[in-house]
C-alpha atoms as a PDB file:
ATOM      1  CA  UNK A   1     -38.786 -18.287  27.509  1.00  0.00           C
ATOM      2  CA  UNK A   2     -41.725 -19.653  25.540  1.00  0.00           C
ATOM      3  CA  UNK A   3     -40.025 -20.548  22.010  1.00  0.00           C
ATOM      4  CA  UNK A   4     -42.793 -20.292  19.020  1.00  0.00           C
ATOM      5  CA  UNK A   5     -42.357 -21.764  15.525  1.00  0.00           C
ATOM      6  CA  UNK A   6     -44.699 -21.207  12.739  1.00  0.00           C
ATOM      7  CA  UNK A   7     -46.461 -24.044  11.429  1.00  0.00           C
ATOM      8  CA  UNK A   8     -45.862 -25.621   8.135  1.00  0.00           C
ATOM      9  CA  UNK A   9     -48.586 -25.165   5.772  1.00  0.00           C
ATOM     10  CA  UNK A  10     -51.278 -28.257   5.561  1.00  0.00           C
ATOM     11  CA  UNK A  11     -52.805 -26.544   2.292  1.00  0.00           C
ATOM     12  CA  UNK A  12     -51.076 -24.038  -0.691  1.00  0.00           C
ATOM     13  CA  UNK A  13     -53.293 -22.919  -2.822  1.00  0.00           C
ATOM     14  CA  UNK A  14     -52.234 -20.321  -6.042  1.00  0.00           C
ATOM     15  CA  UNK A  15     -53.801 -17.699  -8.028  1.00  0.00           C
ATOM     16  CA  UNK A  16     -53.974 -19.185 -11.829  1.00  0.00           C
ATOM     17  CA  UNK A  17     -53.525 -16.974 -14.653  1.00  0.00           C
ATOM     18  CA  UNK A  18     -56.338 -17.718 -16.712  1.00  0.00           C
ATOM     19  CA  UNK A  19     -58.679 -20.092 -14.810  1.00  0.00           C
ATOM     20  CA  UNK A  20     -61.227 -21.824 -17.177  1.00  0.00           C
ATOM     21  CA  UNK A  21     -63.149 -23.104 -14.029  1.00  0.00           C
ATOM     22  CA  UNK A  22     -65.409 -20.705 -11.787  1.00  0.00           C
ATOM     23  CA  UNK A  23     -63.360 -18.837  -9.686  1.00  0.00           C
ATOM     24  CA  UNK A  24     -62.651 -16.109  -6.818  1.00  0.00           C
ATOM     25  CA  UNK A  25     -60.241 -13.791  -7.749  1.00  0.00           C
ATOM     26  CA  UNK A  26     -58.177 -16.397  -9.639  1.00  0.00           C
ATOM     27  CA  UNK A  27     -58.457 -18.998  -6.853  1.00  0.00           C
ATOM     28  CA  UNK A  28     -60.580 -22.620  -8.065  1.00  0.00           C
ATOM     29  CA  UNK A  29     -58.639 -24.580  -5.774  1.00  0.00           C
ATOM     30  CA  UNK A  30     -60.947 -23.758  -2.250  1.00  0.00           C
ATOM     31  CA  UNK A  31     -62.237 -27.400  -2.708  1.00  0.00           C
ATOM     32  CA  UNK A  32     -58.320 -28.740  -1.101  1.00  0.00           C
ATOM     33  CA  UNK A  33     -59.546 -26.721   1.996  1.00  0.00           C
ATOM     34  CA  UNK A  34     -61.323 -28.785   4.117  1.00  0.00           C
ATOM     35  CA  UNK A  35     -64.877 -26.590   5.390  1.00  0.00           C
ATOM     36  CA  UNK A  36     -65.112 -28.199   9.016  1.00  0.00           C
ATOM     37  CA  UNK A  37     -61.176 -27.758  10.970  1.00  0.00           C
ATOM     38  CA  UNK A  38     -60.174 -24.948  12.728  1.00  0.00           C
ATOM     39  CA  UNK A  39     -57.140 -22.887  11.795  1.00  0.00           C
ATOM     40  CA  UNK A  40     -55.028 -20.218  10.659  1.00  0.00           C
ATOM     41  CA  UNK A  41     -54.521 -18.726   6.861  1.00  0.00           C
ATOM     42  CA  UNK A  42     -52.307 -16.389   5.318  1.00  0.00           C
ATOM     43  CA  UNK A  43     -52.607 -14.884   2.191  1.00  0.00           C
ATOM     44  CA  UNK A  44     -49.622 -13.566   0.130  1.00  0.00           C
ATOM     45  CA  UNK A  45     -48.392 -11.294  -3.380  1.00  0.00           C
ATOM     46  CA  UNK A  46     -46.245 -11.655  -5.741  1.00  0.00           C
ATOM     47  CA  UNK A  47     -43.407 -10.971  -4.036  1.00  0.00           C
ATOM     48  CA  UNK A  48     -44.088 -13.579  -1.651  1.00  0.00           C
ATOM     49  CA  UNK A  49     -45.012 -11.328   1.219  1.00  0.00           C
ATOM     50  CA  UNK A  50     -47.638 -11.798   4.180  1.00  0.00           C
ATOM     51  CA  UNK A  51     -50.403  -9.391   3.902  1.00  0.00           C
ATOM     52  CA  UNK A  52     -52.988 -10.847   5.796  1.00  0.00           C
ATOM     53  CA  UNK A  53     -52.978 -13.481   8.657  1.00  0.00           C
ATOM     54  CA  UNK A  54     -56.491 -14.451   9.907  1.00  0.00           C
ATOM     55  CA  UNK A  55     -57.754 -17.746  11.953  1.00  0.00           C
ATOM     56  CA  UNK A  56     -60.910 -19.830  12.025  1.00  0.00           C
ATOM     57  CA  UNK A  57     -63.427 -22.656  13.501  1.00  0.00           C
ATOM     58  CA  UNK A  58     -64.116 -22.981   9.935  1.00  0.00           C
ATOM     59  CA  UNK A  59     -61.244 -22.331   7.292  1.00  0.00           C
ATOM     60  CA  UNK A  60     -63.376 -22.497   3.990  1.00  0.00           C
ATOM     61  CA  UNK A  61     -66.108 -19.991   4.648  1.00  0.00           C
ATOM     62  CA  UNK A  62     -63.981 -17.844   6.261  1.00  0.00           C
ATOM     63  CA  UNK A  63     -61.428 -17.577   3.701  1.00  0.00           C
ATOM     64  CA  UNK A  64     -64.023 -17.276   1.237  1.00  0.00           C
ATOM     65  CA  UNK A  65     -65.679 -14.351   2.831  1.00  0.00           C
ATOM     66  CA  UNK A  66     -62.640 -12.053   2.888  1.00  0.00           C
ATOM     67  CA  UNK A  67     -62.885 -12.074  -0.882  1.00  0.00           C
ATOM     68  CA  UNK A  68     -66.686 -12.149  -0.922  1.00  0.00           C
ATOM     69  CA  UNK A  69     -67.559  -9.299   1.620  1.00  0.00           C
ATOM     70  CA  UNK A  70     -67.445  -5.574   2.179  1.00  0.00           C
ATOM     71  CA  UNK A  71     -66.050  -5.260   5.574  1.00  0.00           C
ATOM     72  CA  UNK A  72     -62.882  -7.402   4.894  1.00  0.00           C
ATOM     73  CA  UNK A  73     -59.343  -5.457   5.902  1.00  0.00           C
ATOM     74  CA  UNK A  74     -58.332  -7.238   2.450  1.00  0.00           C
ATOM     75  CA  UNK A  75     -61.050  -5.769   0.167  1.00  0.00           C
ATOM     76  CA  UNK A  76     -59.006  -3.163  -1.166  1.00  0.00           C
ATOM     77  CA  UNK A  77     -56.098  -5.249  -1.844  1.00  0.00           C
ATOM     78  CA  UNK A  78     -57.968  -8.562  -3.141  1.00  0.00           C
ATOM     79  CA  UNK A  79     -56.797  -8.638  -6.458  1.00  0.00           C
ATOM     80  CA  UNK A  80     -52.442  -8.530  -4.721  1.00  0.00           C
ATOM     81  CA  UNK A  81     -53.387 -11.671  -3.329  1.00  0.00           C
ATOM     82  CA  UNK A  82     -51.789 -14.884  -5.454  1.00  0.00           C
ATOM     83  CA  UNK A  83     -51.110 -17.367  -2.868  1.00  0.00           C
ATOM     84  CA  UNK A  84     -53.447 -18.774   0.367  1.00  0.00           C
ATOM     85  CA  UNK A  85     -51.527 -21.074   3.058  1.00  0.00           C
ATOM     86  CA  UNK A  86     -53.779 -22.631   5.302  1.00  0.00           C
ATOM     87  CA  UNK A  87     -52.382 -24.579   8.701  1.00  0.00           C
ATOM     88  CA  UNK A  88     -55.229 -26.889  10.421  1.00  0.00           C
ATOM     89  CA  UNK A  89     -54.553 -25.735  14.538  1.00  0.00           C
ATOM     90  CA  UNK A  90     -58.053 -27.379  16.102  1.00  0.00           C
ATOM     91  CA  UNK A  91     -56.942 -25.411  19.392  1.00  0.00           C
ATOM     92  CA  UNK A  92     -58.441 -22.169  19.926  1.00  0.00           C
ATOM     93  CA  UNK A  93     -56.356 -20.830  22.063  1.00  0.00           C
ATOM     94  CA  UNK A  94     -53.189 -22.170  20.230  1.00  0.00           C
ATOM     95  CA  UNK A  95     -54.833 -20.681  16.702  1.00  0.00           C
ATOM     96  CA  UNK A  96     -55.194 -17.338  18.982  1.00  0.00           C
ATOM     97  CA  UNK A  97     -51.295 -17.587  19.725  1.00  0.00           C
ATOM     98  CA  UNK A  98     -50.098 -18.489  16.337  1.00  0.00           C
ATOM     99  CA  UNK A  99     -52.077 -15.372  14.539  1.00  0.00           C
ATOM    100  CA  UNK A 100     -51.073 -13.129  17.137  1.00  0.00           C
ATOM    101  CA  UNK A 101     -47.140 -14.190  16.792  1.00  0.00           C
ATOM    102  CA  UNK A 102     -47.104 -14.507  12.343  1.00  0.00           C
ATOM    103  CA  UNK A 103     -48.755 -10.726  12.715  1.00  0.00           C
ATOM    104  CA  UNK A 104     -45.648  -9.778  14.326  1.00  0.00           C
ATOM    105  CA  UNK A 105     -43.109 -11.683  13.706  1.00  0.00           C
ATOM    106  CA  UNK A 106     -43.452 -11.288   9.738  1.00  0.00           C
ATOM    107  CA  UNK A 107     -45.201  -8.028   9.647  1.00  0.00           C
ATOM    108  CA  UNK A 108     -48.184  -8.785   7.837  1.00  0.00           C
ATOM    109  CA  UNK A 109     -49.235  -5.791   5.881  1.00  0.00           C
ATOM    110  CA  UNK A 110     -52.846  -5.445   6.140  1.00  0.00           C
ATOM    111  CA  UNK A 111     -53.526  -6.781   9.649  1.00  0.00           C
ATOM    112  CA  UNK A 112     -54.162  -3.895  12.067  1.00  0.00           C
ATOM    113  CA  UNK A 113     -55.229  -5.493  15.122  1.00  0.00           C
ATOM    114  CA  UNK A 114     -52.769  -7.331  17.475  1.00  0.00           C
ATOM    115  CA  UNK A 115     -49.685  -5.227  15.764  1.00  0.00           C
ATOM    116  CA  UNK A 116     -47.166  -4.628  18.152  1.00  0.00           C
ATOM    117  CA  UNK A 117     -44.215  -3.576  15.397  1.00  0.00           C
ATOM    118  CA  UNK A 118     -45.071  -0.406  14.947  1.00  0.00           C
END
């Protein structure tokens, strides 16, 4: 049996309250996430559950585009978001395999490919 752990977060970033910087949906922190690694993100409420798992060559602009864009399965549910976890997985295969088993094995909410839960 092939045993899978998730990996522990490289990067935490939180919605602020009232951010006095420029910001994206409460977030000013994209700056700690570096623009040129490969990985997988997840992006979490209040209530500290996974809505949204999603993987990358490049983590910045990709995690920026889900609240920039309007094709995003998050655009509806931007503003739930409060708090980004990004693991650095240069493998693209192994960034395949670790999206594929957080989807499932914590139910994110809003991710509707790769589901097998339901």
């Amino acid at each position: 049996m092939i045993n899978i752990t998730i990996p522990t977060p490289d990067v935490t970033i939180l919605k602020q309250d009232n951010p006095q910087l420029s910001h994206i949906y409460g977030f000013t922190d994209f700056h700690l996430i570096s623009r040129e690694v490969g990985g997988i993100f997840m992006f979490y409420n209040a209530k500290d559950e996974l809505l949204f798992v999603g993987k990358a060559r490049k983590l910045r602009p990709r995690i920026k585009k889900h609240f920039e864009d309007t094709v995003s399965p998050i655009k509806e549910h931007r503003e739930e978001v409060t708090k980004i976890e990004v693991c650095v997985v240069e493998d693209a295969v192994h960034r395949e395999i670790y999206e594929t088993y957080i989807i499932n094995a914590l139910q994110a909410k809003y991710n509707v490919d790769k589901v097998f839960y339901k």
